[in-house]
C-alpha atoms as a PDB file:
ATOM      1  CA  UNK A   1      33.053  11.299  -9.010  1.00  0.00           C
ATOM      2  CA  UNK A   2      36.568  11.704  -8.540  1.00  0.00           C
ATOM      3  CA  UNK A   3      35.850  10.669  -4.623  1.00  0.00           C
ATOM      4  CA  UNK A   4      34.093   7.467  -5.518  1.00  0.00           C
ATOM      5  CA  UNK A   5      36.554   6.146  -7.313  1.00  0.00           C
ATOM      6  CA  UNK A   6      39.205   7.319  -4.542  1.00  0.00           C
ATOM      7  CA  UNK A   7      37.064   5.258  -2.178  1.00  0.00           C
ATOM      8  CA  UNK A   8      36.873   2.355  -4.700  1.00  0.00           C
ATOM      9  CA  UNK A   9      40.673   2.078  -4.875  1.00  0.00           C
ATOM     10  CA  UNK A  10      41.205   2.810  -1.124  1.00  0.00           C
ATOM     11  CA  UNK A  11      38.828   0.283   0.562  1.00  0.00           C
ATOM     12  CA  UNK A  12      38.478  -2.613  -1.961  1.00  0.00           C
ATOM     13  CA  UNK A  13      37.500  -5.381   0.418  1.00  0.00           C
ATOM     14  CA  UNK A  14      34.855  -3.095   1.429  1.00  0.00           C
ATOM     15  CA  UNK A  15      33.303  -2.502  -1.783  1.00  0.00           C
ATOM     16  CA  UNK A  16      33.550  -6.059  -2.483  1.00  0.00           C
ATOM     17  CA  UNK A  17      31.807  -7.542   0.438  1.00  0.00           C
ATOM     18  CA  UNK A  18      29.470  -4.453  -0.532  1.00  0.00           C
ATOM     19  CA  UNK A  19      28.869  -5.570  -4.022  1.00  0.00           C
ATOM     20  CA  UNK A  20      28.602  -9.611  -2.998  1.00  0.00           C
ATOM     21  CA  UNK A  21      25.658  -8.311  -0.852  1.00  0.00           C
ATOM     22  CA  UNK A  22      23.563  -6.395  -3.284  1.00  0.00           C
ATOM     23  CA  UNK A  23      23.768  -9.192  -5.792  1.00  0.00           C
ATOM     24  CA  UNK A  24      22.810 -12.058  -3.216  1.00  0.00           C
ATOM     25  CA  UNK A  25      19.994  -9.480  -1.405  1.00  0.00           C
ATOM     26  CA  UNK A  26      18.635  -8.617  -5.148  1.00  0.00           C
ATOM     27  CA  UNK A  27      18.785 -13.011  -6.244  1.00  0.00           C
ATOM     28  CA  UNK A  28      16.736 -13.436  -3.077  1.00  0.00           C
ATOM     29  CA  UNK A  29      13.979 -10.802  -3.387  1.00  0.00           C
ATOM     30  CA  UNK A  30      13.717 -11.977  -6.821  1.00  0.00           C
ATOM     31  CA  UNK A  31      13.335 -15.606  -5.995  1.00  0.00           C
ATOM     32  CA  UNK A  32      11.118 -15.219  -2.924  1.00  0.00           C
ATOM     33  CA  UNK A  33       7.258 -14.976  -5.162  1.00  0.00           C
ATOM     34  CA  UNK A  34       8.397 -17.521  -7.550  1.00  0.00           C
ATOM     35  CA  UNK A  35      10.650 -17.480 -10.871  1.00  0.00           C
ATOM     36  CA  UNK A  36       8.735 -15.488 -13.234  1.00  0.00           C
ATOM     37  CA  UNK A  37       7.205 -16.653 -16.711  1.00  0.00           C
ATOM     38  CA  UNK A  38       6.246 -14.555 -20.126  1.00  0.00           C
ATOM     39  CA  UNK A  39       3.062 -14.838 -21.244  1.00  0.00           C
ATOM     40  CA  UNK A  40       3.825 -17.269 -24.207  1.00  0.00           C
ATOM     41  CA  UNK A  41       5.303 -19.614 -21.556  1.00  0.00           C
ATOM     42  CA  UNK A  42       1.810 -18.808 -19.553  1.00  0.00           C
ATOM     43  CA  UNK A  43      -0.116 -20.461 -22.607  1.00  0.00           C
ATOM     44  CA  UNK A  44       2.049 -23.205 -22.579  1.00  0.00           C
ATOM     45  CA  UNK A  45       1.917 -23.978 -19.074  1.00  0.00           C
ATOM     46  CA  UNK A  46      -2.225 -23.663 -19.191  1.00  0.00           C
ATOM     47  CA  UNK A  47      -2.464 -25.602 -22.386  1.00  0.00           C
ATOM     48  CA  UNK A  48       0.150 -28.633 -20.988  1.00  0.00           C
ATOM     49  CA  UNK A  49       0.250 -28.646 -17.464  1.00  0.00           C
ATOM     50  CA  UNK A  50      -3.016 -27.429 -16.714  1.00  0.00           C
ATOM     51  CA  UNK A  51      -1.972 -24.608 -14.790  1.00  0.00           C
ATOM     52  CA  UNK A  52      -4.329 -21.917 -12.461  1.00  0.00           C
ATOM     53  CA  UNK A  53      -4.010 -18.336 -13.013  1.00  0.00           C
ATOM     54  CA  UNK A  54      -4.220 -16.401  -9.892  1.00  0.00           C
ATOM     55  CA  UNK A  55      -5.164 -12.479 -10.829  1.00  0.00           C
ATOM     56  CA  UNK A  56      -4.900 -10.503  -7.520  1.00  0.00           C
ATOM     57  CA  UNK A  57      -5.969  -6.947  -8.564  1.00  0.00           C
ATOM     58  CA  UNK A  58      -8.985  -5.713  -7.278  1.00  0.00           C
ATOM     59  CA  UNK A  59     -12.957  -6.578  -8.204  1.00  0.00           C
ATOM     60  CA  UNK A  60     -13.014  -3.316 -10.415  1.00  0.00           C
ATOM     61  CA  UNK A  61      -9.476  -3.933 -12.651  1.00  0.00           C
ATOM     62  CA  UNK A  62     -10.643  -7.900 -12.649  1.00  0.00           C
ATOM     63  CA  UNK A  63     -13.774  -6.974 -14.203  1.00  0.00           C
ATOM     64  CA  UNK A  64     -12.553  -4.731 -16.510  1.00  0.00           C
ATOM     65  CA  UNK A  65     -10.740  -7.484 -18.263  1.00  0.00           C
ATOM     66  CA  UNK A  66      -9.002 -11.022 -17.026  1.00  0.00           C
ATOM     67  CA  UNK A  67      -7.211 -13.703 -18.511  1.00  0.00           C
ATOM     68  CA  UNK A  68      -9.299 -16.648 -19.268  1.00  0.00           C
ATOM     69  CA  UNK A  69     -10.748 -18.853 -16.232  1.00  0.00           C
ATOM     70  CA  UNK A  70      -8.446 -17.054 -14.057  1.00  0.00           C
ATOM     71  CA  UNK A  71      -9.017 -16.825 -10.301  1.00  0.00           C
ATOM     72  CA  UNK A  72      -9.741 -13.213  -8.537  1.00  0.00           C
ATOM     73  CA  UNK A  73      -8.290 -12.920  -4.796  1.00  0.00           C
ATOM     74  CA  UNK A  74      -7.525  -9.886  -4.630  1.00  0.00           C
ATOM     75  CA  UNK A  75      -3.820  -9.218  -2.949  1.00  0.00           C
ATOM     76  CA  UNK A  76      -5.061  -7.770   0.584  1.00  0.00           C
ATOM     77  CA  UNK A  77      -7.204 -10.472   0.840  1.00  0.00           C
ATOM     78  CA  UNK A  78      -4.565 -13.396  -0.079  1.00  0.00           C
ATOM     79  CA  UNK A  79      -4.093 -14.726   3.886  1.00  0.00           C
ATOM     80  CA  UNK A  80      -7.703 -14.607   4.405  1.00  0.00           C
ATOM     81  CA  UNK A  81      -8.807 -16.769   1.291  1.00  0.00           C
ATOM     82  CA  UNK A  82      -5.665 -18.896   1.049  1.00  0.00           C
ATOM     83  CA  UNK A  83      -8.001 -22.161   1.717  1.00  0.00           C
ATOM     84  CA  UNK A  84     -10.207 -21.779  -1.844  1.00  0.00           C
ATOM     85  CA  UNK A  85      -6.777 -22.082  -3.490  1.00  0.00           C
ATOM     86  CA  UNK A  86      -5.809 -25.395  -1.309  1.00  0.00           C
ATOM     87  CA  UNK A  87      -7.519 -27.317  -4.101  1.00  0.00           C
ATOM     88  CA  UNK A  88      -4.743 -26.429  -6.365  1.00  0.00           C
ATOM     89  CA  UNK A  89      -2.400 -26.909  -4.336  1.00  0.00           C
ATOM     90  CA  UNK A  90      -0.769 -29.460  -6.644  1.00  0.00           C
ATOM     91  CA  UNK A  91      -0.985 -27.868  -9.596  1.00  0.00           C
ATOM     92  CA  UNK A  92       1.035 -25.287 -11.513  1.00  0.00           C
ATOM     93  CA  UNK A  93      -0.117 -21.464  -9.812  1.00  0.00           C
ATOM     94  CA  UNK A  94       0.493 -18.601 -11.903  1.00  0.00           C
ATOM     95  CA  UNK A  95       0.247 -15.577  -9.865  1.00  0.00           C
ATOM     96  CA  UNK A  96      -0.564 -12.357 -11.735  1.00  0.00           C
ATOM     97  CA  UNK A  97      -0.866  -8.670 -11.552  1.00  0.00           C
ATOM     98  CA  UNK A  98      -1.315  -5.499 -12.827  1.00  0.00           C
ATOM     99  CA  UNK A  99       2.118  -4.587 -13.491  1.00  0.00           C
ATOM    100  CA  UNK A 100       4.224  -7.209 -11.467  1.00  0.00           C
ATOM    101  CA  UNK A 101       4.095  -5.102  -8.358  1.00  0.00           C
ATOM    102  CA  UNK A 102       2.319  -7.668  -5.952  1.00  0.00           C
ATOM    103  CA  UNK A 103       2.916 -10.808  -7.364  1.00  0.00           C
ATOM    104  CA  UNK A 104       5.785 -11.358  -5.382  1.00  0.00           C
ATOM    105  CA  UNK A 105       4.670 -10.742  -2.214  1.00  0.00           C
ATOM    106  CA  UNK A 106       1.495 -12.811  -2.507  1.00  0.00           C
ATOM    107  CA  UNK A 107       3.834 -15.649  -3.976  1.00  0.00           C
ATOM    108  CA  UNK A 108       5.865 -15.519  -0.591  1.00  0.00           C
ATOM    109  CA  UNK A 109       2.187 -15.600   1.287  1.00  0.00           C
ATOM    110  CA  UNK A 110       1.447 -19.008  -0.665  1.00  0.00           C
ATOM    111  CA  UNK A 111       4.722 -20.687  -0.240  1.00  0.00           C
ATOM    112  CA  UNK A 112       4.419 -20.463   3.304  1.00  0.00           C
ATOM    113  CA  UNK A 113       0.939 -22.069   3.132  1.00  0.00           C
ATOM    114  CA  UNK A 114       2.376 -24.883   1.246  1.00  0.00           C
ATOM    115  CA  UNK A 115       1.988 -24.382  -2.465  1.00  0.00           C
ATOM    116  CA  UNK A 116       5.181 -25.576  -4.124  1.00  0.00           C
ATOM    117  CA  UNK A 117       4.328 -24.392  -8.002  1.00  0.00           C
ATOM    118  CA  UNK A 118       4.148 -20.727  -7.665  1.00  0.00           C
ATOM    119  CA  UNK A 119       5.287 -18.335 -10.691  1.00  0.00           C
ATOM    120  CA  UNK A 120       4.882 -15.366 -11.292  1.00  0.00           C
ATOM    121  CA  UNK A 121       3.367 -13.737 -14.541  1.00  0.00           C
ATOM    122  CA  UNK A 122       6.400 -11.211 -15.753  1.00  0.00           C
ATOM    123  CA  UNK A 123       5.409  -7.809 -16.793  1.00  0.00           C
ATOM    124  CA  UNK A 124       1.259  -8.916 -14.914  1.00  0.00           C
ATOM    125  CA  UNK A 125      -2.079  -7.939 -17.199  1.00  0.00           C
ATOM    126  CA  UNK A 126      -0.307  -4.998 -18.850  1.00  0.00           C
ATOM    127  CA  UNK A 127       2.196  -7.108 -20.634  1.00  0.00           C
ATOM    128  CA  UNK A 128      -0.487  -9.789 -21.879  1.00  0.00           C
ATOM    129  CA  UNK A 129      -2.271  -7.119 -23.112  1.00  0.00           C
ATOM    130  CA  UNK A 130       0.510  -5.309 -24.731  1.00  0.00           C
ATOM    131  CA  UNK A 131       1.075  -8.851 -26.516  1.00  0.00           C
ATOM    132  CA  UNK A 132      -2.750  -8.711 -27.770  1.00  0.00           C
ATOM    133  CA  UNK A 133      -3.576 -12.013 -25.886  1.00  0.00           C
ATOM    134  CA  UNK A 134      -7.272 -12.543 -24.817  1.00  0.00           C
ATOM    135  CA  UNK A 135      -9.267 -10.969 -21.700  1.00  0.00           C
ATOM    136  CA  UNK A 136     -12.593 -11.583 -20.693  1.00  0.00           C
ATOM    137  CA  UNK A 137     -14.490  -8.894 -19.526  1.00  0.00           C
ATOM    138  CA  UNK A 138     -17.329  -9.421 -16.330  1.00  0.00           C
END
């Protein structure tokens, strides 16, 4: 520990370019898939705006429980299937998972097909249902 802090104090330009970076690489992965929303401002955005939800887990977790009217693509299969989604293209997209995991990466697929409204669903299924919200079961 003693070293670090040696370093710190020996090459402070260094560590400060350093430190710039990680904060500008970490605001940049985090924007790329969309700002995220909680699930209350999920409702909201449904209820007002009428917004899609976009659940890419797989058939099997879909089935086992989904938020209401949502749309199942699952995430390997986003590039493939981009053109059923072109209908809401200008509407609000909601992108959700199981966990957050892939919702970023299959936000970044849809901006570059166009789709301007993408967010992302913080905390995916297992937060909604950890807030007792509704799922619908196949």
């Amino acid at each position: 520990m003693e070293q670090l802090f040696s370093f710190i104090s020996l090459h402070p330009y260094l560590v400060g370019i350093f430190s710039v970076l990680l904060v500008l690489f970490i605001r940049n992965e985090m924007s790329r898939g969309g700002a995220t929303i909680s699930a209350q401002e999920l409702v909201q955005l449904v209820n007002n705006e009428g917004a899609v939800v976009l659940d890419v887990r797989d058939k099997a977790e879909f089935e086992q429980g989904h938020i209401v009217d949502s749309i199942n693509i699952p995430y390997a299969n986003i590039e493939s299937r981009v053109d059923e989604l072109k209908k809401y293209k200008e509407q609000p997209l909601v992108i959700a998972c199981k966990m957050g995991q892939h919702s970023g990466s299959a936000g970044t697929a849809l901006r570059k097909h166009g789709f301007e409204k993408v967010t992302r669903l913080r905390g995916g299924i297992t937060e909604w249902r950890g807030q007792n919200l509704p799922v619908v079961r196949a």
